[in-house]
C-alpha atoms as a PDB file:
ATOM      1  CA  UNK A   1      10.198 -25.405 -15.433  1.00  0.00           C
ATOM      2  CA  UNK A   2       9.652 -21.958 -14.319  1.00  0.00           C
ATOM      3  CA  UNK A   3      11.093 -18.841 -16.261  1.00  0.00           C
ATOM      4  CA  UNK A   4      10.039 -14.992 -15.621  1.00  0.00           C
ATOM      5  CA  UNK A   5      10.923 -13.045 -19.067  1.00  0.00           C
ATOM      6  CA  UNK A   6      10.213  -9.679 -18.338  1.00  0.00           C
ATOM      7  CA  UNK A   7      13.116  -9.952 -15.416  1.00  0.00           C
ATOM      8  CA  UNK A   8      15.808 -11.783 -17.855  1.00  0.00           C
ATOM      9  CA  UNK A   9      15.851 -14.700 -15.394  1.00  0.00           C
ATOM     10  CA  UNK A  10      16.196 -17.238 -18.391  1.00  0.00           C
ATOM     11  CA  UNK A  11      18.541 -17.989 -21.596  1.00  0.00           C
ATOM     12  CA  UNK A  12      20.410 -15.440 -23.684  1.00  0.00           C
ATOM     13  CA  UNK A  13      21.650 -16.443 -27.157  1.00  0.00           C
ATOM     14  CA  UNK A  14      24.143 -15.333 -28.729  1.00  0.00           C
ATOM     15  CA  UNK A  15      22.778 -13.719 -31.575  1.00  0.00           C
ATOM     16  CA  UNK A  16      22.220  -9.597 -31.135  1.00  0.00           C
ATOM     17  CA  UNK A  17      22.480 -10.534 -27.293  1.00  0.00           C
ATOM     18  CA  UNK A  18      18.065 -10.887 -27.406  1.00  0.00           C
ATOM     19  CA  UNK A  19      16.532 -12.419 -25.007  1.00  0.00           C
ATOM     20  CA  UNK A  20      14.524 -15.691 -25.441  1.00  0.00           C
ATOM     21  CA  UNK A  21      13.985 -18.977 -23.063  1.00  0.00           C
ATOM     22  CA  UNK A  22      15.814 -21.900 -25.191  1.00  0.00           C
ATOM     23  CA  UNK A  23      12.917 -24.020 -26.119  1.00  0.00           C
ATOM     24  CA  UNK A  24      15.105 -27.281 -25.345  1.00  0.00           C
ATOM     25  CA  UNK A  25      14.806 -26.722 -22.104  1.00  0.00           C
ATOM     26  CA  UNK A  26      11.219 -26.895 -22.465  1.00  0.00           C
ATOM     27  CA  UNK A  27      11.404 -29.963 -24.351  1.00  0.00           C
ATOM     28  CA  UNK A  28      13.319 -31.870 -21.403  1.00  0.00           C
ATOM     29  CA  UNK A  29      10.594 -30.158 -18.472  1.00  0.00           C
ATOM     30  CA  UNK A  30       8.249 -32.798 -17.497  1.00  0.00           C
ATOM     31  CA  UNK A  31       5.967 -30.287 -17.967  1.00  0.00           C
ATOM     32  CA  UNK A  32       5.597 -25.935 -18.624  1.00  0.00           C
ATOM     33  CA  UNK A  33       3.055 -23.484 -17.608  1.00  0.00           C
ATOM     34  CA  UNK A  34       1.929 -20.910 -19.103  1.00  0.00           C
ATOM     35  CA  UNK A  35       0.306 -17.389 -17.147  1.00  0.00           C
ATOM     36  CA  UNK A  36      -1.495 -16.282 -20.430  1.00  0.00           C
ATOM     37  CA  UNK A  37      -2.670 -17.933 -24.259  1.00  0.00           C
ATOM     38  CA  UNK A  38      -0.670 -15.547 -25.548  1.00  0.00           C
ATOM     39  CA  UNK A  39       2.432 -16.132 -23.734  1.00  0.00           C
ATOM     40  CA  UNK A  40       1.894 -19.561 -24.655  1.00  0.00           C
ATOM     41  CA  UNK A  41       1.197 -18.800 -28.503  1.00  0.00           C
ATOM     42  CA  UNK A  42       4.391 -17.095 -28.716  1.00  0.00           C
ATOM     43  CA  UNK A  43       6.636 -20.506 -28.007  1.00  0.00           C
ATOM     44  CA  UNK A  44       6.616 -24.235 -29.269  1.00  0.00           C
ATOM     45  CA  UNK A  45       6.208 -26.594 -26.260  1.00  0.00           C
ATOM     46  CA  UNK A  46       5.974 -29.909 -26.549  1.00  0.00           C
ATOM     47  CA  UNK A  47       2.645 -31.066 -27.565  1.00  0.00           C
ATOM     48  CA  UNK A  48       0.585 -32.697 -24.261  1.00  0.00           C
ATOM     49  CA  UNK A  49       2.686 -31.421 -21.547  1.00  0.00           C
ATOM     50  CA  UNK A  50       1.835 -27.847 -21.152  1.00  0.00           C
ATOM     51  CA  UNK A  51      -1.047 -25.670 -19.968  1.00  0.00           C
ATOM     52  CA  UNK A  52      -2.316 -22.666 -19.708  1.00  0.00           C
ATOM     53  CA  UNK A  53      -3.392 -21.773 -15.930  1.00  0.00           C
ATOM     54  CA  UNK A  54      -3.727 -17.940 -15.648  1.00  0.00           C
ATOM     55  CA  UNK A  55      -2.095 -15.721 -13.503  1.00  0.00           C
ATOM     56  CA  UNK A  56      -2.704 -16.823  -9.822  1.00  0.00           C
ATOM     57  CA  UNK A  57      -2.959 -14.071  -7.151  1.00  0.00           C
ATOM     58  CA  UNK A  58      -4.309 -14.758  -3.496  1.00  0.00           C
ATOM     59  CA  UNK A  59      -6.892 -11.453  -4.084  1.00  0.00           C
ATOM     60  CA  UNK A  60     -10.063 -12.785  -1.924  1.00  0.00           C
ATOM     61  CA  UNK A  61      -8.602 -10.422   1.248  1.00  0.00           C
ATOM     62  CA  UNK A  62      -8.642  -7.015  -0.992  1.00  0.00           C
ATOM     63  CA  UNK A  63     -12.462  -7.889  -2.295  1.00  0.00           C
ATOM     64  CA  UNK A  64     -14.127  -6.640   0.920  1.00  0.00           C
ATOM     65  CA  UNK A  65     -12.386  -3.387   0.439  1.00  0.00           C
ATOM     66  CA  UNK A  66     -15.044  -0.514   0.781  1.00  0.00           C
ATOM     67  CA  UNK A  67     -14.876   1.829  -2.877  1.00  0.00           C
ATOM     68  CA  UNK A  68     -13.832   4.934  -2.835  1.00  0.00           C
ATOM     69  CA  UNK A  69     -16.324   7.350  -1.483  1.00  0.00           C
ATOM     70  CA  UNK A  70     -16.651  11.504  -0.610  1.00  0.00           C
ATOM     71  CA  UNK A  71     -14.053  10.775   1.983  1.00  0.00           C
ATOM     72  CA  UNK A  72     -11.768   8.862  -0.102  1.00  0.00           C
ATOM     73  CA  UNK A  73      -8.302  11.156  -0.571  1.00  0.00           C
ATOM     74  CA  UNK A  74      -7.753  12.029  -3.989  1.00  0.00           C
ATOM     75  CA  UNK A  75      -4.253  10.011  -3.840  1.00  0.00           C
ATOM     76  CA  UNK A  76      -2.865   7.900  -6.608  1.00  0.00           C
ATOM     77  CA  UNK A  77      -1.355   4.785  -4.964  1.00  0.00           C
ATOM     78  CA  UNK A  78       1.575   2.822  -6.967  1.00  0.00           C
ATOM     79  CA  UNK A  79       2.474  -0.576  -5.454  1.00  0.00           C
ATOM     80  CA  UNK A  80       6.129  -1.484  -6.848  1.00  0.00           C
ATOM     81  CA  UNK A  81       9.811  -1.706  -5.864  1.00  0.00           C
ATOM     82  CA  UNK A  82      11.743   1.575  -6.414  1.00  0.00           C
ATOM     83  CA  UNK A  83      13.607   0.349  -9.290  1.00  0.00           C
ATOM     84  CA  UNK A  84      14.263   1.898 -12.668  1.00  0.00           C
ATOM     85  CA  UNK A  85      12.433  -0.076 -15.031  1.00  0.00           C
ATOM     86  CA  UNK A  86       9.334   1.084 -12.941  1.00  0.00           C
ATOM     87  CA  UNK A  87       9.958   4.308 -14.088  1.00  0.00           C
ATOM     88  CA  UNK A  88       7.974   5.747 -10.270  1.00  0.00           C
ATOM     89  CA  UNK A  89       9.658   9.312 -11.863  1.00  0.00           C
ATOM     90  CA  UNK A  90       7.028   9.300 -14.611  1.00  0.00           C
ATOM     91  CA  UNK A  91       4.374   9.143 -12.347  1.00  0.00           C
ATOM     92  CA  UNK A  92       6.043  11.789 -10.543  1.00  0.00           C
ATOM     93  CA  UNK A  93       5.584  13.963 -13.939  1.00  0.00           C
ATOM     94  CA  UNK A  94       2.357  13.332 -14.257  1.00  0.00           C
ATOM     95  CA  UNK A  95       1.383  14.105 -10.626  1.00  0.00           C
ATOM     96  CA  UNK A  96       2.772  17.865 -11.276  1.00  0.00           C
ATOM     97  CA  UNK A  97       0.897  18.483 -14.636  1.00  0.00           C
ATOM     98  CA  UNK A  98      -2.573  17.573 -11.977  1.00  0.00           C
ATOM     99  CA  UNK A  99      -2.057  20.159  -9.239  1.00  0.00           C
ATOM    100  CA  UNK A 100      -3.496  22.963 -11.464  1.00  0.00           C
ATOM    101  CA  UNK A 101      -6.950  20.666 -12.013  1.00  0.00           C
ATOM    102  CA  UNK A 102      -6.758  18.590  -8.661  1.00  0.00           C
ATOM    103  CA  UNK A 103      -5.699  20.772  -6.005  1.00  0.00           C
ATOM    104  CA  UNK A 104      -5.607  17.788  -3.476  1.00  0.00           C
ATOM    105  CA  UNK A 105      -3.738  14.937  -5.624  1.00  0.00           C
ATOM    106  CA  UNK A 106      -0.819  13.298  -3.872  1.00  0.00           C
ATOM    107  CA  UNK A 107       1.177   9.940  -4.959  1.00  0.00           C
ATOM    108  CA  UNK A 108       2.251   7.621  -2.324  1.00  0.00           C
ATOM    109  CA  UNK A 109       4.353   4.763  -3.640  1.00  0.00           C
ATOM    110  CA  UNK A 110       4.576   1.390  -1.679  1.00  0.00           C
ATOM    111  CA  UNK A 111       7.405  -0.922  -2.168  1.00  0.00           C
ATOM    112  CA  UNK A 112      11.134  -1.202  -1.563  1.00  0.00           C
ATOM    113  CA  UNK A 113      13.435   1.091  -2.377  1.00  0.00           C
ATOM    114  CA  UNK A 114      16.325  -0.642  -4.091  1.00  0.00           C
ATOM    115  CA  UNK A 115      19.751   0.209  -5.284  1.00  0.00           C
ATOM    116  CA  UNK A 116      18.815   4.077  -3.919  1.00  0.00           C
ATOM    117  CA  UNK A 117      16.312   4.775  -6.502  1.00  0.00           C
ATOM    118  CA  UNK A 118      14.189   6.386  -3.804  1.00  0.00           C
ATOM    119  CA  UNK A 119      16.448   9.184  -3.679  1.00  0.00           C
ATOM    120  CA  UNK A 120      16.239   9.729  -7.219  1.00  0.00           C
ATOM    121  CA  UNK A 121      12.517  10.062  -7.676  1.00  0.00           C
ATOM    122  CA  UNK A 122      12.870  12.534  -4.148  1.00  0.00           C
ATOM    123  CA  UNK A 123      14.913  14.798  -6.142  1.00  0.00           C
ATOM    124  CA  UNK A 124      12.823  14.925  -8.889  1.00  0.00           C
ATOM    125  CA  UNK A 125       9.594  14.888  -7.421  1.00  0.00           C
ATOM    126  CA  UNK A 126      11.505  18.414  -5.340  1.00  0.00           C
ATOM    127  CA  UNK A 127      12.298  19.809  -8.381  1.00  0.00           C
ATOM    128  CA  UNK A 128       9.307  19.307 -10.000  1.00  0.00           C
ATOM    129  CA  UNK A 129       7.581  21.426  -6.856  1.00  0.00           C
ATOM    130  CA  UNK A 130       5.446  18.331  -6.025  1.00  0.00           C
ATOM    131  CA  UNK A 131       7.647  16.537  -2.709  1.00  0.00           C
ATOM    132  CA  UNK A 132       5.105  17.356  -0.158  1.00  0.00           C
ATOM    133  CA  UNK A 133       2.925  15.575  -2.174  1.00  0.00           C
ATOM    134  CA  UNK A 134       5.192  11.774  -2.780  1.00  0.00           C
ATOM    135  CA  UNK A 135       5.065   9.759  -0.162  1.00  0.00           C
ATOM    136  CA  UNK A 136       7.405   6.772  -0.329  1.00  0.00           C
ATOM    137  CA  UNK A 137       6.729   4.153   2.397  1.00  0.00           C
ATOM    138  CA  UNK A 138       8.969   1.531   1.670  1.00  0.00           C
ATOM    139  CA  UNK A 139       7.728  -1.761   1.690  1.00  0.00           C
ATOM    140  CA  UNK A 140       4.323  -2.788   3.600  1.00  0.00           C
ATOM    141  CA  UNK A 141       3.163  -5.334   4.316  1.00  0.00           C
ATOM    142  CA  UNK A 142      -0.511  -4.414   4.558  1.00  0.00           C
ATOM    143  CA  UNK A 143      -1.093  -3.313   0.968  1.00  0.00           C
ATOM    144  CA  UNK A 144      -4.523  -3.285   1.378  1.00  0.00           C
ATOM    145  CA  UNK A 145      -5.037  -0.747   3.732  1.00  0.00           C
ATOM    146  CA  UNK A 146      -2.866   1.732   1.198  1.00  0.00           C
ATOM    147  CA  UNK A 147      -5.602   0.531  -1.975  1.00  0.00           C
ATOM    148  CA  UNK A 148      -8.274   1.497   0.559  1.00  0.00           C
ATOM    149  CA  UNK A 149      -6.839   5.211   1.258  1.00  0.00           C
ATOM    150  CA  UNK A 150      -6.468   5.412  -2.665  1.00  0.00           C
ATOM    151  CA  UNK A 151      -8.777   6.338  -5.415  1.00  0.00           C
ATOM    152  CA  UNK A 152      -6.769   5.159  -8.348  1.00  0.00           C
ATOM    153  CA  UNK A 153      -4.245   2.544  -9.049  1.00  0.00           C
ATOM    154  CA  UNK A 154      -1.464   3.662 -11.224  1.00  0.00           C
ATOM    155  CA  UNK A 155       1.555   1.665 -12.523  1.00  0.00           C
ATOM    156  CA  UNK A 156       3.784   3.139 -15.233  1.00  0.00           C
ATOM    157  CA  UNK A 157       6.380   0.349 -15.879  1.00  0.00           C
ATOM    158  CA  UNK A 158       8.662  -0.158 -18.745  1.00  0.00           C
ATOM    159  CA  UNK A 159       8.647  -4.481 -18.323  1.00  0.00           C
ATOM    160  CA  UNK A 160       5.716  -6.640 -16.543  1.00  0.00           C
ATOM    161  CA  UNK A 161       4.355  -9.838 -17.131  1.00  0.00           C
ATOM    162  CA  UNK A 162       0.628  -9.570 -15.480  1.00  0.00           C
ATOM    163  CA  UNK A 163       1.716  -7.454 -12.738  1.00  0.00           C
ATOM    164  CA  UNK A 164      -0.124  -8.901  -8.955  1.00  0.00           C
ATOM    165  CA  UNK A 165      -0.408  -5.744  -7.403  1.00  0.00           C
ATOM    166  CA  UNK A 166      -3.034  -4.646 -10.761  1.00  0.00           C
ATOM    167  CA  UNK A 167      -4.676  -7.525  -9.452  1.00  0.00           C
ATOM    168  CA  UNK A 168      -4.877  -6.717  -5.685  1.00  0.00           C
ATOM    169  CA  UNK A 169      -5.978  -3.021  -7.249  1.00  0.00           C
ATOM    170  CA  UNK A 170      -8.753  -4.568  -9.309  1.00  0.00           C
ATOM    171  CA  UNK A 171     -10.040  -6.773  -6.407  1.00  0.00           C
ATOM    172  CA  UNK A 172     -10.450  -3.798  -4.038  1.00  0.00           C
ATOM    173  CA  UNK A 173     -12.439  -1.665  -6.801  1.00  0.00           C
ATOM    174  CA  UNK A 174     -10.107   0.517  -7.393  1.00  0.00           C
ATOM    175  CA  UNK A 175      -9.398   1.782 -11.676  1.00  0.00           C
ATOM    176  CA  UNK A 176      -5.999   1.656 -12.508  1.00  0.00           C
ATOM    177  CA  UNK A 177      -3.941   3.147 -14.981  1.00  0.00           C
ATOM    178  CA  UNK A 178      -1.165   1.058 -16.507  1.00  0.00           C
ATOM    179  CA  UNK A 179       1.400   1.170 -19.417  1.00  0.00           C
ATOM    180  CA  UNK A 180       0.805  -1.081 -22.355  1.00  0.00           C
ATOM    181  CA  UNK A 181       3.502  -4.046 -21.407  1.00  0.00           C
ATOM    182  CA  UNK A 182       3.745  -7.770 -20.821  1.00  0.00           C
ATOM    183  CA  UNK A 183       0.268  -9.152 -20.809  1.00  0.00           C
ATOM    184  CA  UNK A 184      -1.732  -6.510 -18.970  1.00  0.00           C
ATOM    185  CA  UNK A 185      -3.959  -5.783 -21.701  1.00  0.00           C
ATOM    186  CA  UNK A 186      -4.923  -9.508 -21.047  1.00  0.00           C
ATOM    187  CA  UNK A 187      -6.667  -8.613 -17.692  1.00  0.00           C
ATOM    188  CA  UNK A 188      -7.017  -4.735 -18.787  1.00  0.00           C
ATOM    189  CA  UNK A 189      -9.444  -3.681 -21.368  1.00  0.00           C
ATOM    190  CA  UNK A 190      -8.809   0.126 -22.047  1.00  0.00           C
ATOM    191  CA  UNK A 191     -11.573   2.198 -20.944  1.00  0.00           C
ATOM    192  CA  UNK A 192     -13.337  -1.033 -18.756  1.00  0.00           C
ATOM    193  CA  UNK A 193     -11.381  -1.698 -16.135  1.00  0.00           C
ATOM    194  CA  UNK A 194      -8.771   1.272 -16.899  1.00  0.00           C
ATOM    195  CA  UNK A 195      -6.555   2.825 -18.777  1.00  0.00           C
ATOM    196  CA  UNK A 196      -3.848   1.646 -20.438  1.00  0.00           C
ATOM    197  CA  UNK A 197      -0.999   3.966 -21.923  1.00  0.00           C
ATOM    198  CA  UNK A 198       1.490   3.952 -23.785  1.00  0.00           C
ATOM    199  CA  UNK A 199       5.239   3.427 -21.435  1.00  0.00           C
ATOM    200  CA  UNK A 200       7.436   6.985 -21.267  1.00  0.00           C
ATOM    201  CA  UNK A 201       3.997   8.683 -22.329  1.00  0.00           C
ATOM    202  CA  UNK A 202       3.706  11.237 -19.596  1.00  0.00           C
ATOM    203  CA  UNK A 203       0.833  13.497 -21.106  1.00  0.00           C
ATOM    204  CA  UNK A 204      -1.425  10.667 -21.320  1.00  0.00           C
ATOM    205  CA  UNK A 205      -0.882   9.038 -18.044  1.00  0.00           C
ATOM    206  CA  UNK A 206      -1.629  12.443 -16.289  1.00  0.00           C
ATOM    207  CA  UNK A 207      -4.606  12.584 -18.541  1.00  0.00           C
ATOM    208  CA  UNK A 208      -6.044   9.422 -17.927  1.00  0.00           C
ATOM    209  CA  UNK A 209      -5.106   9.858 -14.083  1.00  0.00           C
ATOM    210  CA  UNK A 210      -7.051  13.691 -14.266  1.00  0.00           C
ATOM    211  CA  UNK A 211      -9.853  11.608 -15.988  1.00  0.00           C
ATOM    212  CA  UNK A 212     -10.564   9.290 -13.033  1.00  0.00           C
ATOM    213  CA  UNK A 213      -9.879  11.523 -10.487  1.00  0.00           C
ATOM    214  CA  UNK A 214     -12.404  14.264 -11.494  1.00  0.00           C
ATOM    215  CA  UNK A 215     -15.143  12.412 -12.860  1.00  0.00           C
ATOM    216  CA  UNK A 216     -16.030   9.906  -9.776  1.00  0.00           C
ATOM    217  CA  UNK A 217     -18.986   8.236 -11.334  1.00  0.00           C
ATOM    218  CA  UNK A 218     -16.320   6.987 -14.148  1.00  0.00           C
ATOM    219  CA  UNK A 219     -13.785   6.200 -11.691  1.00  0.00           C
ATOM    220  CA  UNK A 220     -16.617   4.048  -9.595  1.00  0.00           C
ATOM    221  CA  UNK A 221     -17.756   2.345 -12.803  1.00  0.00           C
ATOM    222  CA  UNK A 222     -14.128   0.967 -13.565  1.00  0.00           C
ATOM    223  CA  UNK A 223     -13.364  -0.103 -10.148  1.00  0.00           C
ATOM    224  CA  UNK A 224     -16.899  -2.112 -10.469  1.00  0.00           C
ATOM    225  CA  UNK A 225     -15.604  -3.950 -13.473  1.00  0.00           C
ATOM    226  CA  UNK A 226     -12.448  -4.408 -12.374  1.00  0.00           C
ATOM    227  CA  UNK A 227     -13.497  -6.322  -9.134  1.00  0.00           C
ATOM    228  CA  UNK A 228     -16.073  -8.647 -11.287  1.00  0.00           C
END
């Protein structure tokens, strides 16, 4: 049995239209997976037939990724689809309240753009005086080279479960920055690895991005533990 949450591909009931998998179905899997303990903690499978097997993410190509170094760009590098829920136009906030402290900051945002969403963000990022510094690629294939030409790793979602590009992020030493959803704070100890922030909160993700992007040695440190 395989069900995603955080996407709503599973069971809605009828009462106040929440969402939650229907724990039968679990009952009549020959067996259910878990990502996290506390994904796992939150249901009632049946007793002997489930497990708990982490979040799996091929990650051994991004660990030979050099850190960042003098040469590094000071570009913020967000690996997602172009779709609402990832709420790309908050990062686009937070990128203009940095151009007074970090003069060369620039977002460039890697994934597909879908339902037209790209054109959205463009428009804001324009009226926000910051469009010559968004880049939106569209989907790559070759996500690592993008970590590589990035110093920090931001994602400011509204729904995740433990998101794989974090982990890519984390395996190529880079600190990331991500709201406080799903089961990132599973793999994401504030202040360790990253930062995590509150989702909509636009102040602090531009002033946890401003943190890592002027103090290098910090930025360095949290890439180190991330890739450990």
């Amino acid at each position: 049995m395989y069900g995603k949450g955080y996407d709503l591909a599973g069971t809605f009931r009828s009462d106040g239209l929440q969402w939650q998998p229907d724990e039968s179905a679990m009952w009549g899997s020959d067996g259910v997976t878990f990502t996290t303990d506390a994904l796992a903690a939150a249901y009632e499978p049946p007793a002997g037939r489930s497990v708990v097997l982490g979040k799996a993410a091929a990650v051994s190509a991004f660990l030979d990724v050099a850190p960042a170094d003098a040469t590094t760009p000071d570009r913020i590098v967000c690996v997602a689809n172009l779709h609402a829920l990832k709420r790309i136009g908050d990062l686009v906030a937070a990128l203009a309240r940095l151009v007074p402290d970090v003069p060369g900051v620039s977002l460039r945002c890697v994934g597909a753009d879908e339902r037209g969403e790209g054109a959205r963000v463009m428009r804001l990022a324009q009226a926000l005086g910051v469009s010559d510094r968004c880049e939106l690629v569209g989907r790559q294939d070759d996500v690592r080279s993008h970590l590589a030409a990035a110093r920090v790793f931001a994602l400011a979602s509204g729904r995740e479960g433990v998101p794989t590009a974090m982990l890519e992020a984390m395996a190529a030493a880079r600190p990331v920055v991500v709201t406080d959803v799903g089961h990132v704070r599973t793999v994401v100890r504030d202040g360790i690895e990253g930062f995590v922030v509150p989702v909509g909160d636009v102040e602090r993700l531009a002033t946890r991005l401003r943190q890592l992007l002027r103090d290098r040695s910090l930025a360095r440190r949290m890439g180190h533990a991330g890739r450990l």
